[in-house]
PDB file of N, CA and C in Angstrom:
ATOM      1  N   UNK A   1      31.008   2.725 -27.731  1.00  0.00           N
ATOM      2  CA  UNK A   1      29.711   2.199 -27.369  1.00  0.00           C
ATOM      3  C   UNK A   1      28.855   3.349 -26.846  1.00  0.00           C
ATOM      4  N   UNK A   2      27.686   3.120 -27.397  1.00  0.00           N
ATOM      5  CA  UNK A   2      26.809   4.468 -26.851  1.00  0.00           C
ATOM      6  C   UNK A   2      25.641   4.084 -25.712  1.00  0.00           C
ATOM      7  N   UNK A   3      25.068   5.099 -24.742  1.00  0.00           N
ATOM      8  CA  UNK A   3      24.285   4.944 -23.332  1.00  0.00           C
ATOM      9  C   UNK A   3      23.233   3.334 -23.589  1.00  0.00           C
ATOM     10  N   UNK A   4      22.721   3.133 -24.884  1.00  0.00           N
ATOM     11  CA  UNK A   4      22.153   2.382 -25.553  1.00  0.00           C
ATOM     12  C   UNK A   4      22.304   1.081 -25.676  1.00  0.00           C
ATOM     13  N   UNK A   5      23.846   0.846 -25.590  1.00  0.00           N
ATOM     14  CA  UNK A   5      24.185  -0.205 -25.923  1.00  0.00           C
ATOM     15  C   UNK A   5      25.079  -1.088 -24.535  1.00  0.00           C
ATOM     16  N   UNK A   6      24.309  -0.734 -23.722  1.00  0.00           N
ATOM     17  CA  UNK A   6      24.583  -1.830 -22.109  1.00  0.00           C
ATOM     18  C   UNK A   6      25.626  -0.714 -21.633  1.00  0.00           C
ATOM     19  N   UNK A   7      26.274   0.504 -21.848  1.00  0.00           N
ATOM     20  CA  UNK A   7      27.416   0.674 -21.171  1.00  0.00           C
ATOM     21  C   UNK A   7      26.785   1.357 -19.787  1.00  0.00           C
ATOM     22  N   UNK A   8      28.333   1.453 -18.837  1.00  0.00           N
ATOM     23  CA  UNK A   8      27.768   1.564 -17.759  1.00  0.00           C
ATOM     24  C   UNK A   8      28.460   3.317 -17.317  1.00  0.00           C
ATOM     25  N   UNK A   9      28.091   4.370 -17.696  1.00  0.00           N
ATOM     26  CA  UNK A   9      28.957   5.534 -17.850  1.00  0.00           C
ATOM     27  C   UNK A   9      28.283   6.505 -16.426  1.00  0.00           C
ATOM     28  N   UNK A  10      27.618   5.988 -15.544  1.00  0.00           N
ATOM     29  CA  UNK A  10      27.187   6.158 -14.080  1.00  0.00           C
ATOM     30  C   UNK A  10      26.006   7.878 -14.332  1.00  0.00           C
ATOM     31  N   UNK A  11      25.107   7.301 -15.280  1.00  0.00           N
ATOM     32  CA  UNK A  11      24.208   8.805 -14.934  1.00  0.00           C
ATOM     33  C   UNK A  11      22.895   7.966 -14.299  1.00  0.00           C
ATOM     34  N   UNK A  12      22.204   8.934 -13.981  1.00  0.00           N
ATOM     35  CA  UNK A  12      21.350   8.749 -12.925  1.00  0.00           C
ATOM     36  C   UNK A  12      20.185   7.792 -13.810  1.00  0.00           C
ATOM     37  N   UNK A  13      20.076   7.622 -15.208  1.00  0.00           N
ATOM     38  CA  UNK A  13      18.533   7.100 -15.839  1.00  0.00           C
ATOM     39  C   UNK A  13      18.965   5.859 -15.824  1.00  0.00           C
ATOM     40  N   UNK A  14      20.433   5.139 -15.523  1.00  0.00           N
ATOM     41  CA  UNK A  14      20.540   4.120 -15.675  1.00  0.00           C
ATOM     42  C   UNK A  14      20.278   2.809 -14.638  1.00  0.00           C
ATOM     43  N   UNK A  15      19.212   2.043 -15.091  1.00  0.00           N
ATOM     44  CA  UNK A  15      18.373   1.090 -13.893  1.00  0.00           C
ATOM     45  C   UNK A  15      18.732  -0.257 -14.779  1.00  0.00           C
ATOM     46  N   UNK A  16      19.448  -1.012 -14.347  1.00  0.00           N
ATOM     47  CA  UNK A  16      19.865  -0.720 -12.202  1.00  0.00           C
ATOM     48  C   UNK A  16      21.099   0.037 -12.910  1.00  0.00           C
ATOM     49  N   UNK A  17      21.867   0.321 -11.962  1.00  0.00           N
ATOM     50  CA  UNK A  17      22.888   1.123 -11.448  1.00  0.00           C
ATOM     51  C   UNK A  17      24.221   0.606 -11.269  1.00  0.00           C
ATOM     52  N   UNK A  18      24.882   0.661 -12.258  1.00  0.00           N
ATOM     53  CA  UNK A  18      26.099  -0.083 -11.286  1.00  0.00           C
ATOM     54  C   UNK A  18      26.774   0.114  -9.755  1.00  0.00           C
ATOM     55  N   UNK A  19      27.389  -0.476  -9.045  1.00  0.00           N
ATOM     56  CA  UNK A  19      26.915  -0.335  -7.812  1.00  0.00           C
ATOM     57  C   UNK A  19      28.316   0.607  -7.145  1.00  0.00           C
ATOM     58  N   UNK A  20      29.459   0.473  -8.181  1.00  0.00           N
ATOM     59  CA  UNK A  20      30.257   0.974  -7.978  1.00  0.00           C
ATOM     60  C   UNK A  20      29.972   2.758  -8.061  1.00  0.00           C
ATOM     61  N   UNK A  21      29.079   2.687  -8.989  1.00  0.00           N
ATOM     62  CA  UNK A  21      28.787   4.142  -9.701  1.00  0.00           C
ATOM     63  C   UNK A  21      27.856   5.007  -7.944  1.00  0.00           C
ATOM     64  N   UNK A  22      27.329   4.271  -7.455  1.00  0.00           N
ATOM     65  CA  UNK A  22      26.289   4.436  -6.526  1.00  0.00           C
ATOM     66  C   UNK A  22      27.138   4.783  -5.244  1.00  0.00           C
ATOM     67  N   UNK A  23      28.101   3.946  -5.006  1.00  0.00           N
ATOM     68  CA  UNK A  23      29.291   4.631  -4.174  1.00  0.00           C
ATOM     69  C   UNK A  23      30.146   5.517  -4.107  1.00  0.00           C
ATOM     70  N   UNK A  24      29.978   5.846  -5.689  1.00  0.00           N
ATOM     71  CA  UNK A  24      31.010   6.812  -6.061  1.00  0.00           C
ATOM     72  C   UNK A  24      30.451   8.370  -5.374  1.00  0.00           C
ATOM     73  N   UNK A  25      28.715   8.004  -5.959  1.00  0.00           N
ATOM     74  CA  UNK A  25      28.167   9.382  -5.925  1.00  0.00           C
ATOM     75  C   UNK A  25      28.017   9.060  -4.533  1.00  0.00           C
ATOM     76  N   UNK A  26      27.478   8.642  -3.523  1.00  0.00           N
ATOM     77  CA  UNK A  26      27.175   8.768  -1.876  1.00  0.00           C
ATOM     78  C   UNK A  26      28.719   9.350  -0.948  1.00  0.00           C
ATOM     79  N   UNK A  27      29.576   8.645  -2.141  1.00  0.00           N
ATOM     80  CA  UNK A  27      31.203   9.670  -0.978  1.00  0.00           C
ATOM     81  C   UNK A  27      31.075  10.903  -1.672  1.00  0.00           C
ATOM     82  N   UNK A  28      30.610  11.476  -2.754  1.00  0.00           N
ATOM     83  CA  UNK A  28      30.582  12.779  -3.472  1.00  0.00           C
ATOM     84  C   UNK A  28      29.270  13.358  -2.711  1.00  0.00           C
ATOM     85  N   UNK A  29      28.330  13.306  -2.014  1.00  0.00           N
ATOM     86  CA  UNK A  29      28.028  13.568  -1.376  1.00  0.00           C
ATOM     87  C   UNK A  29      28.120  13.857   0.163  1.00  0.00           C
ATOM     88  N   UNK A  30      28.968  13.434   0.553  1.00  0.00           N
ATOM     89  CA  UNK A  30      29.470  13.374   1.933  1.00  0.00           C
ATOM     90  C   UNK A  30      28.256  12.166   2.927  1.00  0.00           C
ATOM     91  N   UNK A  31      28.621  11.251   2.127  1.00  0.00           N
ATOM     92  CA  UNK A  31      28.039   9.912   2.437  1.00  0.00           C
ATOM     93  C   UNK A  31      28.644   8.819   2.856  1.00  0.00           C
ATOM     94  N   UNK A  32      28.203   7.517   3.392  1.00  0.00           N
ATOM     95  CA  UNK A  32      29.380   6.312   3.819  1.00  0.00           C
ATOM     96  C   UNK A  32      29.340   5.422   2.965  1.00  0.00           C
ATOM     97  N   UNK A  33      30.105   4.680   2.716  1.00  0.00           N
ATOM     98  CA  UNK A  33      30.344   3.484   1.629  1.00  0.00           C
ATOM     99  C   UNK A  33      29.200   2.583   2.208  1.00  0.00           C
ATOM    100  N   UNK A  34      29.266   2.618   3.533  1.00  0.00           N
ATOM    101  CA  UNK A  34      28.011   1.479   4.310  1.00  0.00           C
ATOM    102  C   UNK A  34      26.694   2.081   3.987  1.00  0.00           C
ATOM    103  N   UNK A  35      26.598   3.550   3.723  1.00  0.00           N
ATOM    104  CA  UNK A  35      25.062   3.754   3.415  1.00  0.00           C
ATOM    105  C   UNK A  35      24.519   3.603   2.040  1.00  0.00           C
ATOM    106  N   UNK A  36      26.254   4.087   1.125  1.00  0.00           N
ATOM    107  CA  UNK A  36      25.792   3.000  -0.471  1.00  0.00           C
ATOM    108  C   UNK A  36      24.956   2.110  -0.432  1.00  0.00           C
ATOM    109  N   UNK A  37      26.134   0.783   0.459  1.00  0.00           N
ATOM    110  CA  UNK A  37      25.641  -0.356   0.244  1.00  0.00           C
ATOM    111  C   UNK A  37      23.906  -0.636   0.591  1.00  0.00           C
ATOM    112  N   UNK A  38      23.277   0.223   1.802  1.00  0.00           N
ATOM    113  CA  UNK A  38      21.902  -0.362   2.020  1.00  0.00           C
ATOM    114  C   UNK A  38      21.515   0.284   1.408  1.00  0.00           C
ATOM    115  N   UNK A  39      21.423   1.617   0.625  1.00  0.00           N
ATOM    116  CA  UNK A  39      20.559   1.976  -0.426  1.00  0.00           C
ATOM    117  C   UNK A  39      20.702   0.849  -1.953  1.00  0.00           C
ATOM    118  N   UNK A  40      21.821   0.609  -2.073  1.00  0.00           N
ATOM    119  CA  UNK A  40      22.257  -0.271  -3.228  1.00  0.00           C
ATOM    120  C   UNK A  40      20.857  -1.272  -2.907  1.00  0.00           C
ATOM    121  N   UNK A  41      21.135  -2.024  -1.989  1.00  0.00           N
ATOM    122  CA  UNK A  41      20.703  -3.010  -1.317  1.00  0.00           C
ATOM    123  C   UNK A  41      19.364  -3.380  -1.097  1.00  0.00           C
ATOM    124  N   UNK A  42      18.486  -2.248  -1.116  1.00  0.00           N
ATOM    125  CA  UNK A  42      17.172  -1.845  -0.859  1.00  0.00           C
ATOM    126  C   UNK A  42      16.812  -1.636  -2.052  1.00  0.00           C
ATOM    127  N   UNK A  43      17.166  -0.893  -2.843  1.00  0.00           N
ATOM    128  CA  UNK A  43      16.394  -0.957  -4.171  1.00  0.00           C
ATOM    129  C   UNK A  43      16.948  -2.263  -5.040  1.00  0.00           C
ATOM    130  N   UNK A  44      17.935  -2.318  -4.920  1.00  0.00           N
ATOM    131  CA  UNK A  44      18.251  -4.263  -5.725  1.00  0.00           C
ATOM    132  C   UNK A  44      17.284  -5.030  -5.600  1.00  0.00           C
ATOM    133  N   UNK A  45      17.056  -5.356  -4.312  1.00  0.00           N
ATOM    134  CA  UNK A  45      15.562  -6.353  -3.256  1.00  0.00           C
ATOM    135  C   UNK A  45      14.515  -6.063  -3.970  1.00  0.00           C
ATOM    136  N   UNK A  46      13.817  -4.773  -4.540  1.00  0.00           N
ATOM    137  CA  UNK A  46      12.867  -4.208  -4.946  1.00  0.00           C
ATOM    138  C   UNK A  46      13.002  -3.756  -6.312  1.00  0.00           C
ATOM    139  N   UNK A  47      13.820  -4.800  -6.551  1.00  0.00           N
ATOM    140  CA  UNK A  47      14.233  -5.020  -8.398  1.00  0.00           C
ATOM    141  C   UNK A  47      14.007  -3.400  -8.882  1.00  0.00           C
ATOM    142  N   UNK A  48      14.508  -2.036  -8.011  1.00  0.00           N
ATOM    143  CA  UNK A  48      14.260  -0.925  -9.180  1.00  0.00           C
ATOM    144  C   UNK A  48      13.125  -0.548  -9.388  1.00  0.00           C
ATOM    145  N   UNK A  49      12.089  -0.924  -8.316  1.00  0.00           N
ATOM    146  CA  UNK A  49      10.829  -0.572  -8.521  1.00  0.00           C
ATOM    147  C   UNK A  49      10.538   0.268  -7.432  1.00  0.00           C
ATOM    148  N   UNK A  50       9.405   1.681  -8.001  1.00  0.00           N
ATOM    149  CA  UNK A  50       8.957   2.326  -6.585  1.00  0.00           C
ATOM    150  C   UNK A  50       7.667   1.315  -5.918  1.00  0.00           C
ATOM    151  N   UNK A  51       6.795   1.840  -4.864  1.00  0.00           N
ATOM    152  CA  UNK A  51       5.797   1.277  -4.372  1.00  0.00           C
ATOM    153  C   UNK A  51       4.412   0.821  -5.152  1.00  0.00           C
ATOM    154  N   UNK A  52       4.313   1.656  -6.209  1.00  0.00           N
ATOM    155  CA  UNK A  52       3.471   1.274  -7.174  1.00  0.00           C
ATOM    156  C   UNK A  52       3.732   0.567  -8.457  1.00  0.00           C
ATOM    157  N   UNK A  53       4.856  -0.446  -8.386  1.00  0.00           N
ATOM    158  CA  UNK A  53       5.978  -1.285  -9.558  1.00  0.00           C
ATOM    159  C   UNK A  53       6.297  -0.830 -10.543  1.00  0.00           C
ATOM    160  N   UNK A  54       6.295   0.608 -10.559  1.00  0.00           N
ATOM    161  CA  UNK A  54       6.777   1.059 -11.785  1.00  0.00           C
ATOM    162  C   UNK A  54       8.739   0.999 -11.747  1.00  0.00           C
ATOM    163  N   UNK A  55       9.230   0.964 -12.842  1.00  0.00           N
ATOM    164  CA  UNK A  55      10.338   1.060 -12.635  1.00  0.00           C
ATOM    165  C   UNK A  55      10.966   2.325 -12.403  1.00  0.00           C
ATOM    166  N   UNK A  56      12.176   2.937 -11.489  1.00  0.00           N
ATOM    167  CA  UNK A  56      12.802   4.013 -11.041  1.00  0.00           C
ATOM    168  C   UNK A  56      13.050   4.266 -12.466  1.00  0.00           C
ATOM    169  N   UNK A  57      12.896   5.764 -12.631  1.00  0.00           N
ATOM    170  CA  UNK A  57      13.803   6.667 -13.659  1.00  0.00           C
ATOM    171  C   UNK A  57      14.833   7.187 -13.555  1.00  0.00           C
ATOM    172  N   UNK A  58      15.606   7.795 -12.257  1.00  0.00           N
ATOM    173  CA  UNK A  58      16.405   8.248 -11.916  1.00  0.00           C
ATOM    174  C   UNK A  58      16.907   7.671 -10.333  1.00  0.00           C
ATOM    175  N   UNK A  59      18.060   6.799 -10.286  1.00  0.00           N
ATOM    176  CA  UNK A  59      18.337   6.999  -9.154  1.00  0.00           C
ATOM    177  C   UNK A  59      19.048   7.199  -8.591  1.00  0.00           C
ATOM    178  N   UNK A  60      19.995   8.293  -8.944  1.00  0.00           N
ATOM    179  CA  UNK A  60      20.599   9.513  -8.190  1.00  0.00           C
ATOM    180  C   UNK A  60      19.708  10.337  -6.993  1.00  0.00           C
ATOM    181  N   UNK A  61      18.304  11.028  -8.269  1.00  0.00           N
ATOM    182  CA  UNK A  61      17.803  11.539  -7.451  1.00  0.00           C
ATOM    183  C   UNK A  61      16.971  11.003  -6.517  1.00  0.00           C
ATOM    184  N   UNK A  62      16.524   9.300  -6.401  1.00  0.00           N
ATOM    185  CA  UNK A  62      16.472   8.899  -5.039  1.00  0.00           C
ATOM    186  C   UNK A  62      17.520   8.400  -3.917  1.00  0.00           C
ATOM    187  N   UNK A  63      18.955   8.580  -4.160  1.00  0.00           N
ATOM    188  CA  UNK A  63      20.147   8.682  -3.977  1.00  0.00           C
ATOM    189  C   UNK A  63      19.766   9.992  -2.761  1.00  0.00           C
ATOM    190  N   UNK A  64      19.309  10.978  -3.567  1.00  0.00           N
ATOM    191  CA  UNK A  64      19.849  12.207  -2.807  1.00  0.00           C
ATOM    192  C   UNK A  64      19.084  12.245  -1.309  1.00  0.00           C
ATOM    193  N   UNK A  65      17.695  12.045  -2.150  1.00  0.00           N
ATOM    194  CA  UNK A  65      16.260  11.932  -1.112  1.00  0.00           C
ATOM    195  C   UNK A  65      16.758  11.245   0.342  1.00  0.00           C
ATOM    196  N   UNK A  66      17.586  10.069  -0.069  1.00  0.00           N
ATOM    197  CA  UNK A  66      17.815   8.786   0.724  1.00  0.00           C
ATOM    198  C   UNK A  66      19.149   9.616   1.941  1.00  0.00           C
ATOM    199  N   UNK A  67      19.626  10.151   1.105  1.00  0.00           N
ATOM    200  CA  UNK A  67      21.232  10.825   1.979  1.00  0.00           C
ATOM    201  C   UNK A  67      20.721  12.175   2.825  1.00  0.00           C
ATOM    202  N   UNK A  68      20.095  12.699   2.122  1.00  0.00           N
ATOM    203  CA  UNK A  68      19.569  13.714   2.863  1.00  0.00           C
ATOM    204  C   UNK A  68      18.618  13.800   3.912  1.00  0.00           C
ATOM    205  N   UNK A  69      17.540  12.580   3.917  1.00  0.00           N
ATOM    206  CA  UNK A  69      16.698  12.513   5.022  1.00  0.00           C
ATOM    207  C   UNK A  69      17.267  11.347   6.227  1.00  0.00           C
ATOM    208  N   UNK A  70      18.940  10.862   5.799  1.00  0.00           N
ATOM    209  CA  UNK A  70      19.477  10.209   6.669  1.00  0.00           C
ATOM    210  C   UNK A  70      19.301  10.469   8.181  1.00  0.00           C
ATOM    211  N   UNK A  71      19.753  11.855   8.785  1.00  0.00           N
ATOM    212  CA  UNK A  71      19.935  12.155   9.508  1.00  0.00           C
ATOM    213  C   UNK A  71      18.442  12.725  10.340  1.00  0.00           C
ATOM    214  N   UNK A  72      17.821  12.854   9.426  1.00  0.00           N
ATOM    215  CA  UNK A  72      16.625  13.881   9.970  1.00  0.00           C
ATOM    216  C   UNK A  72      15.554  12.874  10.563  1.00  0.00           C
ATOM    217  N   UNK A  73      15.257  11.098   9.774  1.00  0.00           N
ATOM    218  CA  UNK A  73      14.660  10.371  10.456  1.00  0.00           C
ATOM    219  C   UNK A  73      14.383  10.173  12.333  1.00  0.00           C
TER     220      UNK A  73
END
């Protein structure tokens, strides 16, 4: 089966995300399974959309944004 055809092979263009894939990458980051879940959680709620309803293209790299400004808030 190819990226095309529903599979779920965890790269970042794929919206939504499987959620397992989303945990995988936040412990590969030196992240918590609990901060997966509210990023999971937060963009699920917001069906994958940024502030202006477009749909996310990548969300790894708001993955990263999200892990990295954890601490600094």
């Amino acid at each position: 089966m190819n990226r095309n055809e529903g599979s779920t092979t965890g790269f970042g263009d794929e919206i939504p995300p499987d959620e397992t894939h989303v945990r995988v990458y936040f412990l590969q980051q030196g992240a918590t399974k609990k901060e997966a879940a509210a990023f999971y959680c937060y963009y699920r709620d917001r069906l994958w959309k940024n502030s202006r309803g477009e749909t996310l293209k990548n969300w790894k790299r708001l993955a990263w944004t999200w892990i990295w400004y954890r601490d600094k808030l």
